[in-house]
Structures are given as C-alpha cells and as structure tokens.
N, C-alpha and C. Protein backbone atom coordinates (compact mmCIF):
# COMPACT_ATOMS: atom_id res chain seq x y z
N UNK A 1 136.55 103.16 232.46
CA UNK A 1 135.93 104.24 233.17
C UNK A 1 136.88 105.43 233.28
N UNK A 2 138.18 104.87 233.20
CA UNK A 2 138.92 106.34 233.35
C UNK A 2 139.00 107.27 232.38
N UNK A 3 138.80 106.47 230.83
CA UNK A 3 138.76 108.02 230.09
C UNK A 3 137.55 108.62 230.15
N UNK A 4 136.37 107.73 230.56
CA UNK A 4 135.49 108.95 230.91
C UNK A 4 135.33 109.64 231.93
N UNK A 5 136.12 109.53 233.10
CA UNK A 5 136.92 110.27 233.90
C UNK A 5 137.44 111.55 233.22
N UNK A 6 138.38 111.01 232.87
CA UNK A 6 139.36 112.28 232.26
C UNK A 6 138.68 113.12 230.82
N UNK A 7 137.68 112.65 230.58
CA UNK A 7 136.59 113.30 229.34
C UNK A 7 136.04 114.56 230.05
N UNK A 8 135.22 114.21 231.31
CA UNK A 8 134.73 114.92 232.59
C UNK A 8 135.69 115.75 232.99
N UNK A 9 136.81 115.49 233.42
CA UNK A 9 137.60 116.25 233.66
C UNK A 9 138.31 117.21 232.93
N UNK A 10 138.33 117.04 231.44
CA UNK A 10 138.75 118.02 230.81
C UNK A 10 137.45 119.04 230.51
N UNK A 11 136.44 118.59 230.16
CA UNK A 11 135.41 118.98 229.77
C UNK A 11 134.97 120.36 230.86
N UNK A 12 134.79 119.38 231.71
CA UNK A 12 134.11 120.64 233.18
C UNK A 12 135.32 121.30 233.78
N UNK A 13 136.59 120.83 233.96
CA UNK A 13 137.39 121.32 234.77
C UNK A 13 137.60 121.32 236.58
N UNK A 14 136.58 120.09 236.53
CA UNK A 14 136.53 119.84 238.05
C UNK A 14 137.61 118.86 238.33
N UNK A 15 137.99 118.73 239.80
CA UNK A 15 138.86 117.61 240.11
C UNK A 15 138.36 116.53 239.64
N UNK A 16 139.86 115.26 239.84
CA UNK A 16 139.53 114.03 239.31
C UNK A 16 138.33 113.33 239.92
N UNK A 17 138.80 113.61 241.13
CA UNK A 17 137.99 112.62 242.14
C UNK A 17 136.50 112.87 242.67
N UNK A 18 136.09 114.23 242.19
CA UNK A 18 134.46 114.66 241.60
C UNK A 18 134.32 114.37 240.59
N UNK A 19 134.78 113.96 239.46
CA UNK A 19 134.81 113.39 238.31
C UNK A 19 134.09 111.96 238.99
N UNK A 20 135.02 111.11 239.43
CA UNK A 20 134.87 110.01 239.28
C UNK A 20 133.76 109.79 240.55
N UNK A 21 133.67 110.72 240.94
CA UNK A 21 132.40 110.05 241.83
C UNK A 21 130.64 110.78 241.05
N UNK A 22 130.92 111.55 240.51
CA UNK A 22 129.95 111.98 239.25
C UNK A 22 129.89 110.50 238.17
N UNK A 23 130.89 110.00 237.67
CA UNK A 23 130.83 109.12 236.55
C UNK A 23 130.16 107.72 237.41
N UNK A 24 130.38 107.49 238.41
CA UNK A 24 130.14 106.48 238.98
C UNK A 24 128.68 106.74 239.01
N UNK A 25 128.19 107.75 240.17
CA UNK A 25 126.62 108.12 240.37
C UNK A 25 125.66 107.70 239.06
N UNK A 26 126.34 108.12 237.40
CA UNK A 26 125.65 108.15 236.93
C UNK A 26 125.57 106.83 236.08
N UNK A 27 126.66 106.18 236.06
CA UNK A 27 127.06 105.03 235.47
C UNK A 27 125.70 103.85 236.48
N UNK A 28 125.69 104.16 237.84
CA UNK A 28 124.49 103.41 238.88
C UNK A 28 123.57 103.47 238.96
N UNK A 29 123.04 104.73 237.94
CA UNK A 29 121.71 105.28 237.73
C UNK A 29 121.58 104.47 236.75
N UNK A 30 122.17 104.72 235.52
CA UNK A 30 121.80 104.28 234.02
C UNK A 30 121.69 102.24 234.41
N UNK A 31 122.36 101.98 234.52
CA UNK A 31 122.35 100.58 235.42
C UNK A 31 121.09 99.96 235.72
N UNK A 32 120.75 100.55 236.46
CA UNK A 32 119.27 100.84 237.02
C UNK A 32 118.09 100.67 236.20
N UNK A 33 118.46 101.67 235.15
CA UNK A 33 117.21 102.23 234.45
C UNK A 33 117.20 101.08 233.25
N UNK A 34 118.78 100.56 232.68
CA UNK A 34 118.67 99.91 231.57
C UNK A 34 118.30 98.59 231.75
N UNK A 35 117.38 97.62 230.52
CA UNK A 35 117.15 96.13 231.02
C UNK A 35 118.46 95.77 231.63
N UNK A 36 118.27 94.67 232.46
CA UNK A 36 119.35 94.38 232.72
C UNK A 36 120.41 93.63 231.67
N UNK A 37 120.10 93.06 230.05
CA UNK A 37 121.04 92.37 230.18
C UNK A 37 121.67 93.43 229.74
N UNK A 38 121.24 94.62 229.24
CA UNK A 38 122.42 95.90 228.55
C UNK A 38 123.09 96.31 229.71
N UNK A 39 122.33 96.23 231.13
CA UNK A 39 123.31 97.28 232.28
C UNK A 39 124.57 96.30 232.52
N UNK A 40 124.13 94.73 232.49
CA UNK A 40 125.23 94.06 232.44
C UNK A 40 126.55 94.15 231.26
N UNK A 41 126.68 95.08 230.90
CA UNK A 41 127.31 95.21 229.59
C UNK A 41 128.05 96.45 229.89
N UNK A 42 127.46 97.25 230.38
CA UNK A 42 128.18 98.53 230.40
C UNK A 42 129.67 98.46 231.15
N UNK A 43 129.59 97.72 232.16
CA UNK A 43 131.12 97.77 232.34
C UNK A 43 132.19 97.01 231.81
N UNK A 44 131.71 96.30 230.90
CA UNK A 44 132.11 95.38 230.07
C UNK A 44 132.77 96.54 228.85
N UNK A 45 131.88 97.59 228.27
CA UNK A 45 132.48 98.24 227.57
C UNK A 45 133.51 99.35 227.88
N UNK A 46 132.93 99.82 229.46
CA UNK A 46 133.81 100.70 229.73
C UNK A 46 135.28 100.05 230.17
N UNK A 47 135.47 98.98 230.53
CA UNK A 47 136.96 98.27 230.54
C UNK A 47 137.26 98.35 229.29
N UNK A 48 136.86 98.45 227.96
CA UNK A 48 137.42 98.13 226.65
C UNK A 48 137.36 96.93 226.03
N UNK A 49 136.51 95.97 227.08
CA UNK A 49 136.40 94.45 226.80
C UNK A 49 135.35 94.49 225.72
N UNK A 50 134.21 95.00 226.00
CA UNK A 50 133.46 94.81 225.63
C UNK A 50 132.57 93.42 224.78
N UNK A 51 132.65 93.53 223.59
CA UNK A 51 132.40 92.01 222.76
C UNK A 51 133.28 91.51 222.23
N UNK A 52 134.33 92.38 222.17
CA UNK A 52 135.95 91.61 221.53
C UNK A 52 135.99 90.80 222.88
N UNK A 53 136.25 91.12 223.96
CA UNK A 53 136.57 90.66 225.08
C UNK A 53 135.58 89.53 225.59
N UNK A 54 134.52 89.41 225.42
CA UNK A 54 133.45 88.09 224.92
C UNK A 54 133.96 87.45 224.16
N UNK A 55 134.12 87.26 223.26
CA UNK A 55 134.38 86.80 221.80
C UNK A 55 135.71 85.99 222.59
N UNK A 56 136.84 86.91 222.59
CA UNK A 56 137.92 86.08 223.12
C UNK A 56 137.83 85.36 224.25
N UNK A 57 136.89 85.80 225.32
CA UNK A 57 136.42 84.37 226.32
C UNK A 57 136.26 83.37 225.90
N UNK A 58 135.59 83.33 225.27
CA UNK A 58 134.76 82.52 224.51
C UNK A 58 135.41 81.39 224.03
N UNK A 59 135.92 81.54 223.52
CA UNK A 59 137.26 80.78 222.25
C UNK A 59 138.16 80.22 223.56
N UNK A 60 138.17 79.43 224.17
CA UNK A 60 139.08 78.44 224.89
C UNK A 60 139.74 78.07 224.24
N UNK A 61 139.13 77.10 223.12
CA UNK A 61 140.16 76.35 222.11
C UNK A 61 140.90 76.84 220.99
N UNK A 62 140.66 78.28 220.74
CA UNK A 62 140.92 78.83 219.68
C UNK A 62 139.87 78.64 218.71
N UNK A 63 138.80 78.08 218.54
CA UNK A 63 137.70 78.14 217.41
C UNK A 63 136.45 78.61 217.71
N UNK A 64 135.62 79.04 217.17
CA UNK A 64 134.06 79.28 217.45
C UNK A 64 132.93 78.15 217.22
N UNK A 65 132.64 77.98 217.36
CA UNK A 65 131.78 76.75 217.41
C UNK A 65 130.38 77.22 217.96
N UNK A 66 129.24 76.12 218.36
CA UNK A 66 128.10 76.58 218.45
C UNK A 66 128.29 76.88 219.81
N UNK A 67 128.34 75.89 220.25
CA UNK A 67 128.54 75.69 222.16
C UNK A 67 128.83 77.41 222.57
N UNK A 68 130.24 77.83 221.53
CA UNK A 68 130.41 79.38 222.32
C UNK A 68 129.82 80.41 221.90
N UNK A 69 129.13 80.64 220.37
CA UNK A 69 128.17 80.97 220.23
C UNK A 69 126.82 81.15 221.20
N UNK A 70 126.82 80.08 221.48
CA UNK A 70 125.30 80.29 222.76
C UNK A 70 125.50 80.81 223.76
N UNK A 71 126.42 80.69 224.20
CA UNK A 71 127.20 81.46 225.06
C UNK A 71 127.31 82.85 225.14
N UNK A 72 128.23 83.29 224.01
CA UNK A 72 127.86 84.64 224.07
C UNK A 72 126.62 85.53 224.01
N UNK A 73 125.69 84.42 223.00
CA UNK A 73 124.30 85.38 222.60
C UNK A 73 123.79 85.13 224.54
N UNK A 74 123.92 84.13 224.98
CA UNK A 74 123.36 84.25 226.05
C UNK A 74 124.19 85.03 226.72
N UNK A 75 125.04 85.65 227.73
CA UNK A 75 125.37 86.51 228.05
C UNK A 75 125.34 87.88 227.65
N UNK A 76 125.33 87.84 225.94
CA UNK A 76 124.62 89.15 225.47
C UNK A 76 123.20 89.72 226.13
N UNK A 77 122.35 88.53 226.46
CA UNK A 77 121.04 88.64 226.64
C UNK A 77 120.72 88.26 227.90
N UNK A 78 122.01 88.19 228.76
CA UNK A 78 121.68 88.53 230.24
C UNK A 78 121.54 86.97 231.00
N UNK A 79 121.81 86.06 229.94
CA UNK A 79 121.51 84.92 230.20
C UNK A 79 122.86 83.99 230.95
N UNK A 80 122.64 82.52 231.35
CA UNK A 80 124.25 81.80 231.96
C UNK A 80 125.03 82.20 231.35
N UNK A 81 126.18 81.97 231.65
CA UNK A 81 127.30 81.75 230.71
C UNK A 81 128.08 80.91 230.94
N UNK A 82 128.82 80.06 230.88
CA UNK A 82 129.80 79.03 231.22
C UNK A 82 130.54 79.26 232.27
C-alpha cells in the first residue's frame, strides 16, 4: 500500500497522510464492490505477496502436490484454506 501511497503523493502533491487515508477510502470501496474472492486478494497484492506469496505458503514441504494445489485454487476462489 505504500507505493501507492507515495504514487498519490507524487502524483497530486498532497500530504502523505491524505494520501493514505484517500488510498484506504478507496481500497474499502473497491472491496466492497469486488466478488469477494478478488476483494480478498487485493491486499494480498498490495503487500507484494500476492500469488508468489500463495504459492510459497503453500509449499510446506518444498513440493507442489495436489493437496496444495487445491488449496490455492481454493483460496484463489475465496474458498478454505488450510
């Protein structure tokens, strides 16, 4: 979230901290509006985790297998996860 903080902030030239309460407002809106399993995702990407950061959950043992496969597609899709 912070470089789109500081995206906002270079962009408009407003303080940080109207920045980040702008990025938030709208980050809670979109949330909202998107199915949920994508809104569940968004902060997933804005940390940088995103599906690399799935992927490497995932992998306890170091391998992929089906078990973590289902896993991810299910958490992709809003579903359990382990």
């Amino acid at each position: 979230m912070d470089e789109l903080v500081n995206l906002v902030v270079k962009k408009t030239g407003i303080p940080k901290e109207t920045a980040k309460q702008v990025v938030t407002v709208v980050l809670d809106f979109l949330k909202k509006k998107l199915p949920a399993p994508i809104a569940a995702q968004v902060d997933s990407v804005l940390s940088g985790k995103g599906v690399a950061g799935a992927v490497a959950g995932a992998l306890d043992d170091g391998k992929l297998d089906a078990s973590d496969a289902a896993n991810l597609l299910g958490g992709l899709l809003g579903g359990k996860k382990k």
